[in-house]
C-alpha atoms as a PDB file:
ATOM      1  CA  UNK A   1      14.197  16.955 -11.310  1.00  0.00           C
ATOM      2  CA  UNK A   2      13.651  15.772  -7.905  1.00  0.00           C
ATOM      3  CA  UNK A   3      11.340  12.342  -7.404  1.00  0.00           C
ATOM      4  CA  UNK A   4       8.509  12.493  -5.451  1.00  0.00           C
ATOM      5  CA  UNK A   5       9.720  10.254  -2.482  1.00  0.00           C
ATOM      6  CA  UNK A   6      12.522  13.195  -2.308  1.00  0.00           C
ATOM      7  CA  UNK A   7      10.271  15.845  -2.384  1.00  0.00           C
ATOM      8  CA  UNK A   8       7.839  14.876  -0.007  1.00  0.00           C
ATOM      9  CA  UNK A   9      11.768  13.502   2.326  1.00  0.00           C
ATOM     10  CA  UNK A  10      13.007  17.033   1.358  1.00  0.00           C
ATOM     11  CA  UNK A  11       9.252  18.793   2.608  1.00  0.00           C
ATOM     12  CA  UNK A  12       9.058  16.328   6.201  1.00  0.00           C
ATOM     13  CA  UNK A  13      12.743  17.287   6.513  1.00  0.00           C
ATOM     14  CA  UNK A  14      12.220  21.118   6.571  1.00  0.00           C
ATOM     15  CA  UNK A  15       9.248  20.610   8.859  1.00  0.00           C
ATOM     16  CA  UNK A  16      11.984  18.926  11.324  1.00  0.00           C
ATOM     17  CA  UNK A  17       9.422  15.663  11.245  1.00  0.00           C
ATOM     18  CA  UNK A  18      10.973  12.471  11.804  1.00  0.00           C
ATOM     19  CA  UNK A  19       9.713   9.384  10.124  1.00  0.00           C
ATOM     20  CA  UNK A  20       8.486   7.857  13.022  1.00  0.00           C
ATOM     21  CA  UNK A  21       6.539  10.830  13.733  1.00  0.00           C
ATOM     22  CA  UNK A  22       4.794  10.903  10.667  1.00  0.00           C
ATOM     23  CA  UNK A  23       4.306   7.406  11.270  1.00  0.00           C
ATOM     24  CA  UNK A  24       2.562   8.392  14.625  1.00  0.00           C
ATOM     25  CA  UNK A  25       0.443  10.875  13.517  1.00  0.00           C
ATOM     26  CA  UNK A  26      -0.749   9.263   9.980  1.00  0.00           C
ATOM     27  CA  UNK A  27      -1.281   5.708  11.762  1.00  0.00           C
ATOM     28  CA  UNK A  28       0.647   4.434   8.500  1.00  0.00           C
ATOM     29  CA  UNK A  29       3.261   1.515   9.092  1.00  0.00           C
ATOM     30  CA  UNK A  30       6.768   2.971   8.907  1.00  0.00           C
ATOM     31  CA  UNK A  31       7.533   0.705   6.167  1.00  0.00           C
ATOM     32  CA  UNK A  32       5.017   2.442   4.001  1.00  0.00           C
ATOM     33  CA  UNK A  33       6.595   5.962   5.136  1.00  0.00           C
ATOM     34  CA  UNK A  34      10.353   4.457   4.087  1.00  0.00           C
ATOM     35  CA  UNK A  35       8.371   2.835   0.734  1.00  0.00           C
ATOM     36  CA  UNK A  36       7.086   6.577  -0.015  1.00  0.00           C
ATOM     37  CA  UNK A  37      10.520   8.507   0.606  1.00  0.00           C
ATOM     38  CA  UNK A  38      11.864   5.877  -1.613  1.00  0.00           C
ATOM     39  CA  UNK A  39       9.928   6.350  -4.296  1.00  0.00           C
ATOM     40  CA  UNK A  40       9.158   1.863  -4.004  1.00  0.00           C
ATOM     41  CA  UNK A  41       5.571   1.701  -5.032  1.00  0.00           C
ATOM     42  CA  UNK A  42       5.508  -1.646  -5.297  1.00  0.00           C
ATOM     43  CA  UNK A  43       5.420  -2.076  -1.644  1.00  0.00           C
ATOM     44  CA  UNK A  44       2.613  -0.282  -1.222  1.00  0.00           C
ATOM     45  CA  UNK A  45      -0.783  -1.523  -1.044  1.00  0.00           C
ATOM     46  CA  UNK A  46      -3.730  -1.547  -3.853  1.00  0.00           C
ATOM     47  CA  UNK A  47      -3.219   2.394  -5.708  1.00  0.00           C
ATOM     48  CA  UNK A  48      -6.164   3.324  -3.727  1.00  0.00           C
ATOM     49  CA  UNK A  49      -4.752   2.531  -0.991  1.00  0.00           C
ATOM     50  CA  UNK A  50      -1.441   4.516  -1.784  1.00  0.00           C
ATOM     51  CA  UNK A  51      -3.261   7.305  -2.655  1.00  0.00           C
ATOM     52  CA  UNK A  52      -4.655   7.581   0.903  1.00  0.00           C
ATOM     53  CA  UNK A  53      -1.328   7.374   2.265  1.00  0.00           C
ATOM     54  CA  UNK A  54      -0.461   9.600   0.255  1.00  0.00           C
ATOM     55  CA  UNK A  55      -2.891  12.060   1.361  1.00  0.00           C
ATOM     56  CA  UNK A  56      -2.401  11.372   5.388  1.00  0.00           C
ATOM     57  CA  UNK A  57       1.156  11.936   4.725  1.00  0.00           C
ATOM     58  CA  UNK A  58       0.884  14.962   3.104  1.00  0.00           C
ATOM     59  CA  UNK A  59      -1.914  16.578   5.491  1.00  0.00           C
ATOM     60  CA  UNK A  60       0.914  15.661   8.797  1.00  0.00           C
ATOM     61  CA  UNK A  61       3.505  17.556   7.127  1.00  0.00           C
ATOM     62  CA  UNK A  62       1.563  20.319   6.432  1.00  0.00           C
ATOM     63  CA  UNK A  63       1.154  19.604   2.463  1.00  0.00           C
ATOM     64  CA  UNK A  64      -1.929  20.228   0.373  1.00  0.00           C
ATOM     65  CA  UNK A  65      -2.773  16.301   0.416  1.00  0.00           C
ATOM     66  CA  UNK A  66      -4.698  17.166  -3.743  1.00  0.00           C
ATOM     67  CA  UNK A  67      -1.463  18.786  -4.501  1.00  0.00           C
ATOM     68  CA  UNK A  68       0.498  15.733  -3.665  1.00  0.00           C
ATOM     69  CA  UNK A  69      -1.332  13.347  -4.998  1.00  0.00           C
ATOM     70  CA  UNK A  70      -1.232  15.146  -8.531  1.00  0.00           C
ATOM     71  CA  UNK A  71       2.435  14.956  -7.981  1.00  0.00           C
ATOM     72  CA  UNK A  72       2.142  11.301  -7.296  1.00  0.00           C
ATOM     73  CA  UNK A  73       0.387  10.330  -9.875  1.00  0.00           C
ATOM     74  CA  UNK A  74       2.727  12.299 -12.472  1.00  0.00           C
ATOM     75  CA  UNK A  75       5.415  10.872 -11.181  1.00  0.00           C
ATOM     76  CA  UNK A  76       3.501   7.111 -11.359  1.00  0.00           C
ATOM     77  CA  UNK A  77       3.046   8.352 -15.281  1.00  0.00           C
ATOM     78  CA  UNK A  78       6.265   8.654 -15.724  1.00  0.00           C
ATOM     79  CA  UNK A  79       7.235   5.151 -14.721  1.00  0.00           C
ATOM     80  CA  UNK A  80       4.930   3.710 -17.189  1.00  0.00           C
ATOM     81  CA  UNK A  81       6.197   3.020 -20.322  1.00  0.00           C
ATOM     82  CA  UNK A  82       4.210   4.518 -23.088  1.00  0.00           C
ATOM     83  CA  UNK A  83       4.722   5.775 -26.646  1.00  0.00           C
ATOM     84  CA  UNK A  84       7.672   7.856 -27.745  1.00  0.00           C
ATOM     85  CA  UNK A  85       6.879  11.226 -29.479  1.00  0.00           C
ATOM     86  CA  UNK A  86       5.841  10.208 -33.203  1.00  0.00           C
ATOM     87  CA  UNK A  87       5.750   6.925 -32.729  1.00  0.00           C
ATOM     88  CA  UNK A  88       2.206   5.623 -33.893  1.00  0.00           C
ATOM     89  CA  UNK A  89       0.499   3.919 -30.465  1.00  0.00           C
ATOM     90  CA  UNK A  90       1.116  -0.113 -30.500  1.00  0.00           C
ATOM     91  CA  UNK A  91      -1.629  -2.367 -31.798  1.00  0.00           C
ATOM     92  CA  UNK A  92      -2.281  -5.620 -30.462  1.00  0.00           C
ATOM     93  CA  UNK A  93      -0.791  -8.542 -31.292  1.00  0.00           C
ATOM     94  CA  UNK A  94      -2.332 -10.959 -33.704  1.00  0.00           C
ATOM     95  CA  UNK A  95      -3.007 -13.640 -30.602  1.00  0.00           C
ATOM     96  CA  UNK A  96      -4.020 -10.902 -28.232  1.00  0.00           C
ATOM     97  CA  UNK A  97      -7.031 -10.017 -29.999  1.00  0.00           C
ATOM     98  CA  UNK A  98     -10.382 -11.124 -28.861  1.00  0.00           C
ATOM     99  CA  UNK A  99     -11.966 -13.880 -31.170  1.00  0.00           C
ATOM    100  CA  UNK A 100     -15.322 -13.731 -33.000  1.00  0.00           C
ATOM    101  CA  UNK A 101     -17.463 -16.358 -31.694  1.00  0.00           C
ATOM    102  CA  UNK A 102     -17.717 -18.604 -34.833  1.00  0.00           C
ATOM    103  CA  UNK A 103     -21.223 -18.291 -36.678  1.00  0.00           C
ATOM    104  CA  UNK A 104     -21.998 -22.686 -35.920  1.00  0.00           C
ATOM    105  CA  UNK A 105     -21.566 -21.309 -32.423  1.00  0.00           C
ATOM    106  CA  UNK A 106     -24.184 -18.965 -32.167  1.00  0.00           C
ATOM    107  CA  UNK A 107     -26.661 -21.035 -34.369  1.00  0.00           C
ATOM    108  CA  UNK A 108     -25.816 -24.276 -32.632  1.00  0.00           C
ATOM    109  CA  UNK A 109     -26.752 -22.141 -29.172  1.00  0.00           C
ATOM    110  CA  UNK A 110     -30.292 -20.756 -30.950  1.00  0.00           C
ATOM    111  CA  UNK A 111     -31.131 -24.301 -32.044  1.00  0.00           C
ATOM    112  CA  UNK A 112     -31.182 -25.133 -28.249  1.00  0.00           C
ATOM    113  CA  UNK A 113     -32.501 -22.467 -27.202  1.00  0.00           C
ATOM    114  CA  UNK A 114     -35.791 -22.981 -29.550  1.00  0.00           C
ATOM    115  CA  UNK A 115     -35.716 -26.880 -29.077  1.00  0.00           C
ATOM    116  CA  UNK A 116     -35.440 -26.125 -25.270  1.00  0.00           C
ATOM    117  CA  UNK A 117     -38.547 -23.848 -25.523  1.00  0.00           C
ATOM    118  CA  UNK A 118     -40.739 -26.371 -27.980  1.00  0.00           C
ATOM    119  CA  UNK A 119     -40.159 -28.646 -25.033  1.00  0.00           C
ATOM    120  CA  UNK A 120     -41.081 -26.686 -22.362  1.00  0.00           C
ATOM    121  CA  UNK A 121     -44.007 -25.873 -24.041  1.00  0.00           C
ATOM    122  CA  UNK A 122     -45.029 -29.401 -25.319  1.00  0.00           C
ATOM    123  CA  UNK A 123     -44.680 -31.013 -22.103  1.00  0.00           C
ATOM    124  CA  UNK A 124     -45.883 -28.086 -19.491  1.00  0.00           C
ATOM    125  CA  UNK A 125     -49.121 -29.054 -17.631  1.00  0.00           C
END
């Protein structure tokens, strides 16, 4: 299977579209076009922000810019590690979990909260 940098290479290619006009007509840096065709993600901005160029690209080369983007983010999901087929999904480690708050905790902030009102009240013009 092809990745998606060498698909959407492969598509500008058949178009006879050189990078630099892509660059051109998207406004996109040419080091985001080369990050694209080379399937680097990482150098890419915020995922929004991919996703736009992702979309710009597509449109100049004549791609449907929703089409591409599915493919993008499939190919994005594929990167990910996730769980294998029948393995059960990974639970959090035992110092990953969020803590309680203790019970002394939440009376100890109640206590203040009443004696801080008692106050108010005693002492209010």
């Amino acid at each position: 299977m092809t990745s998606f940098g060498r698909y959407l290479l492969q598509e500008r290619e058949l178009r006879a579209m050189s990078r630099e006009e892509v660059a051109r007509v998207t406004r996109l840096p040419l080091g985001a076009i080369l990050a694209i065709e080379e399937d680097r993600f990482d150098a890419l901005p915020a995922e929004v922000f991919a996703v736009g160029y992702i979309r710009n690209y597509a449109s100049a080369i004549g791609l449907d810019p929703n089409d591409a983007v599915l493919r993008y983010q499939e190919a994005r999901q594929a990167d990910r590690p996730g769980p294998r087929a029948g393995e059960p999904p990974a639970t959090p480690a035992e110092g990953d979990r969020p803590r309680a708050i203790p019970l002394w905790a939440i009376a100890g902030l109640a206590g203040f909260a009443l004696g801080f009102a008692a106050t108010w009240r005693l002492w209010r013009p």
